[in-house]
C-alpha atoms as a PDB file:
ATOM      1  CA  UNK A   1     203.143  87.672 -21.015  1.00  0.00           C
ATOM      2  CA  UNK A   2     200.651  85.362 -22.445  1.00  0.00           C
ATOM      3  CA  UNK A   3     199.156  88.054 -24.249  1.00  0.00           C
ATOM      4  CA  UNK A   4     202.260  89.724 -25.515  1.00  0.00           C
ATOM      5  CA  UNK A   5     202.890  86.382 -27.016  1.00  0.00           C
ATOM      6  CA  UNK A   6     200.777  87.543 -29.998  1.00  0.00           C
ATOM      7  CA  UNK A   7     202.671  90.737 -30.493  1.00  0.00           C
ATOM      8  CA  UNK A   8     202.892  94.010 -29.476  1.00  0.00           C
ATOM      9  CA  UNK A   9     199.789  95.189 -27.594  1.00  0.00           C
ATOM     10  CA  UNK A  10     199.555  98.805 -25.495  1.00  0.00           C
ATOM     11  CA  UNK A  11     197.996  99.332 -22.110  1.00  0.00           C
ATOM     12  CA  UNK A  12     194.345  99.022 -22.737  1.00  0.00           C
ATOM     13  CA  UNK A  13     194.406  96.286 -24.611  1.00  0.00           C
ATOM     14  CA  UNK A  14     196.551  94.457 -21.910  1.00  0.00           C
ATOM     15  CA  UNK A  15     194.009  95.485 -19.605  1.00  0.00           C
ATOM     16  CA  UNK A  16     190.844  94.227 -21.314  1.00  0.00           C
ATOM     17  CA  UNK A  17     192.923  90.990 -22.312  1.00  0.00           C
ATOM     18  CA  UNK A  18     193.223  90.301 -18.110  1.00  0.00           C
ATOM     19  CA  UNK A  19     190.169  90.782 -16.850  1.00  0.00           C
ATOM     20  CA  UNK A  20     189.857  91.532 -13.079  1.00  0.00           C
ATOM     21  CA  UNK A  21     193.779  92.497 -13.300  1.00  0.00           C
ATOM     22  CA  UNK A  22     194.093  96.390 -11.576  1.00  0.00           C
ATOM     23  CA  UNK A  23     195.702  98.707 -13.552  1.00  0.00           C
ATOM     24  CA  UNK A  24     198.398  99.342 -10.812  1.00  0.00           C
ATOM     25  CA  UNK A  25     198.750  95.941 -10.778  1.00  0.00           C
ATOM     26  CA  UNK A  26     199.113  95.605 -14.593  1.00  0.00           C
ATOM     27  CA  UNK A  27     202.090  98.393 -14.364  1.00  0.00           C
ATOM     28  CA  UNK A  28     203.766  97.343 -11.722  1.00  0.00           C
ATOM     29  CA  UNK A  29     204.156  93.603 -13.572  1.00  0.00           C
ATOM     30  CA  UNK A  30     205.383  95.247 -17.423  1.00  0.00           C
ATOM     31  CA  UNK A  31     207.778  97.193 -15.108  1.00  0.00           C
ATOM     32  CA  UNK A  32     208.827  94.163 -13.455  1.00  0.00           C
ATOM     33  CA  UNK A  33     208.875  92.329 -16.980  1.00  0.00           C
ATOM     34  CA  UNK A  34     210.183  95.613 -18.319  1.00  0.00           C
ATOM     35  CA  UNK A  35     213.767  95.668 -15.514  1.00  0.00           C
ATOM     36  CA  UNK A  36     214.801  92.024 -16.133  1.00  0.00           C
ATOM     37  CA  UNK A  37     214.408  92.947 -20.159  1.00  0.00           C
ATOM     38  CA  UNK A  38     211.506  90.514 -20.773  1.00  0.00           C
ATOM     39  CA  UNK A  39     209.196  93.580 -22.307  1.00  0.00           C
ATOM     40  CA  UNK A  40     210.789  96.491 -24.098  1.00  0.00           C
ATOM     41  CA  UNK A  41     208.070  99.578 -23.790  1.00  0.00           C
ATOM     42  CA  UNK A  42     207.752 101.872 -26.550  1.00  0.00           C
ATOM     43  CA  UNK A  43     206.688 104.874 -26.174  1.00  0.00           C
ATOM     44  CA  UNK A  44     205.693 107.268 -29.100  1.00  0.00           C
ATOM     45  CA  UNK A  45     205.590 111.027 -29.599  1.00  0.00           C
ATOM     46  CA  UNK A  46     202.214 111.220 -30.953  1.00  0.00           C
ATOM     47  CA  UNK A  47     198.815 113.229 -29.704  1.00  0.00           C
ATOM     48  CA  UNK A  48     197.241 111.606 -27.956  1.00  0.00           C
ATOM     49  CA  UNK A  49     200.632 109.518 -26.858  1.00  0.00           C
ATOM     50  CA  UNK A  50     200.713 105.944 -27.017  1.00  0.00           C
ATOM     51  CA  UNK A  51     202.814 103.331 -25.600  1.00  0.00           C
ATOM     52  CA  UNK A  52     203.143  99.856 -26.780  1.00  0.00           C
ATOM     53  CA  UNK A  53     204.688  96.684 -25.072  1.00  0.00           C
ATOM     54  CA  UNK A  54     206.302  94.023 -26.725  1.00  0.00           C
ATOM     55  CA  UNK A  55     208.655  90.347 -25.658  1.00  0.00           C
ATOM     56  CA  UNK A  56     212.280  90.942 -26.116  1.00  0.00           C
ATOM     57  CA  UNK A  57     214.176  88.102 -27.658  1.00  0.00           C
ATOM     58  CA  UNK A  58     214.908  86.853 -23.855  1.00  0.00           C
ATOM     59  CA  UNK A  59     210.654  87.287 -23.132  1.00  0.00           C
ATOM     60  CA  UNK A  60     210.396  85.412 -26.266  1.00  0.00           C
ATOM     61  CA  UNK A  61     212.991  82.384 -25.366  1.00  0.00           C
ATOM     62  CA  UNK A  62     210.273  81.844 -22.668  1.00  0.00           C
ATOM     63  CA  UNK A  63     207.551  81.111 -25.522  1.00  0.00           C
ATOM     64  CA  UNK A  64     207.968  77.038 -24.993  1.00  0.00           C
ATOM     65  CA  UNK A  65     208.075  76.970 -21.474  1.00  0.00           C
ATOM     66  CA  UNK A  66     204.406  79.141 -21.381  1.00  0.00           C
ATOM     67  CA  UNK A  67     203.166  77.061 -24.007  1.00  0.00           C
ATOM     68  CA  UNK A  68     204.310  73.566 -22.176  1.00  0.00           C
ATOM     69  CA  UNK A  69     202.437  75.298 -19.246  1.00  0.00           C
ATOM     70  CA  UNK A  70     199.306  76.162 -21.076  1.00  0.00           C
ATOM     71  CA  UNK A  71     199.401  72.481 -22.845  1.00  0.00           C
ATOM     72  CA  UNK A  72     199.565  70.790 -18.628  1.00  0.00           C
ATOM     73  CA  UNK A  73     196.540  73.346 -17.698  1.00  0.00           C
ATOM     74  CA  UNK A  74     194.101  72.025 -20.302  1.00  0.00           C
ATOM     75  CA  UNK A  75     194.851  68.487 -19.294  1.00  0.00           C
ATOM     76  CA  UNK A  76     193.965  69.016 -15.614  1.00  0.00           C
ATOM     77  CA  UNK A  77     190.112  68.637 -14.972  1.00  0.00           C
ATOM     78  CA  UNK A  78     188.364  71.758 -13.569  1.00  0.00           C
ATOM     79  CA  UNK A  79     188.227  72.099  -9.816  1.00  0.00           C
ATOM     80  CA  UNK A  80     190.869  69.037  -9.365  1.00  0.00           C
ATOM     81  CA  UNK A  81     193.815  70.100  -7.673  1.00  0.00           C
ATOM     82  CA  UNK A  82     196.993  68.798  -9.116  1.00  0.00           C
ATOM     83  CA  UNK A  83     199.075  67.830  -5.947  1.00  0.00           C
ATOM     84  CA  UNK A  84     202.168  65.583  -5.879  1.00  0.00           C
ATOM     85  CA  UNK A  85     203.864  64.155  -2.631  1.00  0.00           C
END
Protein backbone atom coordinates (compact mmCIF):
# COMPACT_ATOMS: atom_id res chain seq x y z
CA UNK A 1 0.00 0.00 0.00
CA UNK A 2 2.91 2.11 0.83
CA UNK A 3 3.80 2.27 -2.62
CA UNK A 4 0.41 2.88 -4.09
CA UNK A 5 0.48 5.84 -1.84
CA UNK A 6 2.29 7.70 -4.67
CA UNK A 7 -0.23 6.80 -7.29
CA UNK A 8 -1.11 4.38 -9.56
CA UNK A 9 1.69 1.88 -10.23
CA UNK A 10 1.18 -1.69 -12.35
CA UNK A 11 2.61 -5.05 -11.46
CA UNK A 12 6.25 -4.71 -12.17
CA UNK A 13 6.74 -1.76 -10.72
CA UNK A 14 5.04 -3.06 -7.45
CA UNK A 15 7.33 -5.81 -7.69
CA UNK A 16 10.67 -4.01 -8.02
CA UNK A 17 9.30 -1.41 -5.35
CA UNK A 18 9.18 -4.73 -2.67
CA UNK A 19 12.07 -6.36 -3.04
CA UNK A 20 12.24 -10.04 -1.92
CA UNK A 21 8.20 -9.93 -2.13
CA UNK A 22 7.10 -13.25 -4.57
CA UNK A 23 5.04 -12.47 -7.21
CA UNK A 24 2.28 -14.91 -5.93
CA UNK A 25 2.64 -13.30 -2.94
CA UNK A 26 2.34 -9.76 -4.43
CA UNK A 27 -1.15 -11.00 -6.16
CA UNK A 28 -2.56 -12.66 -3.67
CA UNK A 29 -2.18 -9.23 -1.30
CA UNK A 30 -3.74 -6.52 -4.34
CA UNK A 31 -6.47 -9.24 -4.44
CA UNK A 32 -6.86 -9.15 -0.86
CA UNK A 33 -6.55 -5.19 -0.98
CA UNK A 34 -8.52 -5.45 -4.20
CA UNK A 35 -12.02 -7.59 -2.23
CA UNK A 36 -12.28 -5.23 0.78
CA UNK A 37 -12.11 -2.18 -2.03
CA UNK A 38 -8.77 -0.76 -0.78
CA UNK A 39 -7.15 -1.09 -4.57
CA UNK A 40 -9.32 -0.75 -7.63
CA UNK A 41 -7.30 -2.74 -10.63
CA UNK A 42 -7.48 -1.44 -13.98
CA UNK A 43 -7.06 -3.29 -16.57
CA UNK A 44 -6.60 -1.96 -20.21
CA UNK A 45 -7.28 -3.31 -23.69
CA UNK A 46 -4.02 -2.54 -25.13
CA UNK A 47 -1.11 -4.91 -26.87
CA UNK A 48 0.78 -5.82 -24.93
CA UNK A 49 -2.10 -5.47 -21.99
CA UNK A 50 -1.44 -3.63 -18.99
CA UNK A 51 -2.95 -3.43 -15.68
CA UNK A 52 -2.56 -0.72 -13.22
CA UNK A 53 -3.40 -0.57 -9.39
CA UNK A 54 -4.44 2.29 -7.61
CA UNK A 55 -5.97 3.32 -3.52
CA UNK A 56 -9.64 3.79 -3.58
CA UNK A 57 -10.92 6.66 -1.55
CA UNK A 58 -11.36 4.00 1.49
CA UNK A 59 -7.28 2.75 0.69
CA UNK A 60 -6.66 6.36 0.73
CA UNK A 61 -8.56 7.25 4.24
CA UNK A 62 -5.78 4.89 5.50
CA UNK A 63 -2.98 7.47 4.25
CA UNK A 64 -2.54 8.98 8.07
CA UNK A 65 -2.61 5.94 9.85
CA UNK A 66 0.53 4.48 7.36
CA UNK A 67 2.16 7.65 7.64
CA UNK A 68 1.77 7.81 11.73
CA UNK A 69 3.26 4.24 11.32
CA UNK A 70 6.14 5.14 9.12
CA UNK A 71 6.80 8.44 11.43
CA UNK A 72 7.01 5.57 14.95
CA UNK A 73 9.45 3.25 12.65
CA UNK A 74 12.09 5.93 12.07
CA UNK A 75 12.10 6.79 15.73
CA UNK A 76 12.87 3.23 16.89
CA UNK A 77 16.73 2.48 16.82
CA UNK A 78 17.80 -0.39 14.50
CA UNK A 79 17.88 -3.85 16.00
CA UNK A 80 15.93 -2.54 19.32
CA UNK A 81 12.84 -4.25 19.77
CA UNK A 82 9.99 -2.06 20.77
CA UNK A 83 8.18 -4.18 23.52
CA UNK A 84 5.62 -2.88 26.04
CA UNK A 85 4.27 -4.89 29.14
Amino acid sequence: MRELLRGPHRFTELRDALPGISPPTLTSRLRQFERHGIVLRTAYAEIPPRVEYQLTPLGEGLREVLDAMAARALTVPDGEAAVTT
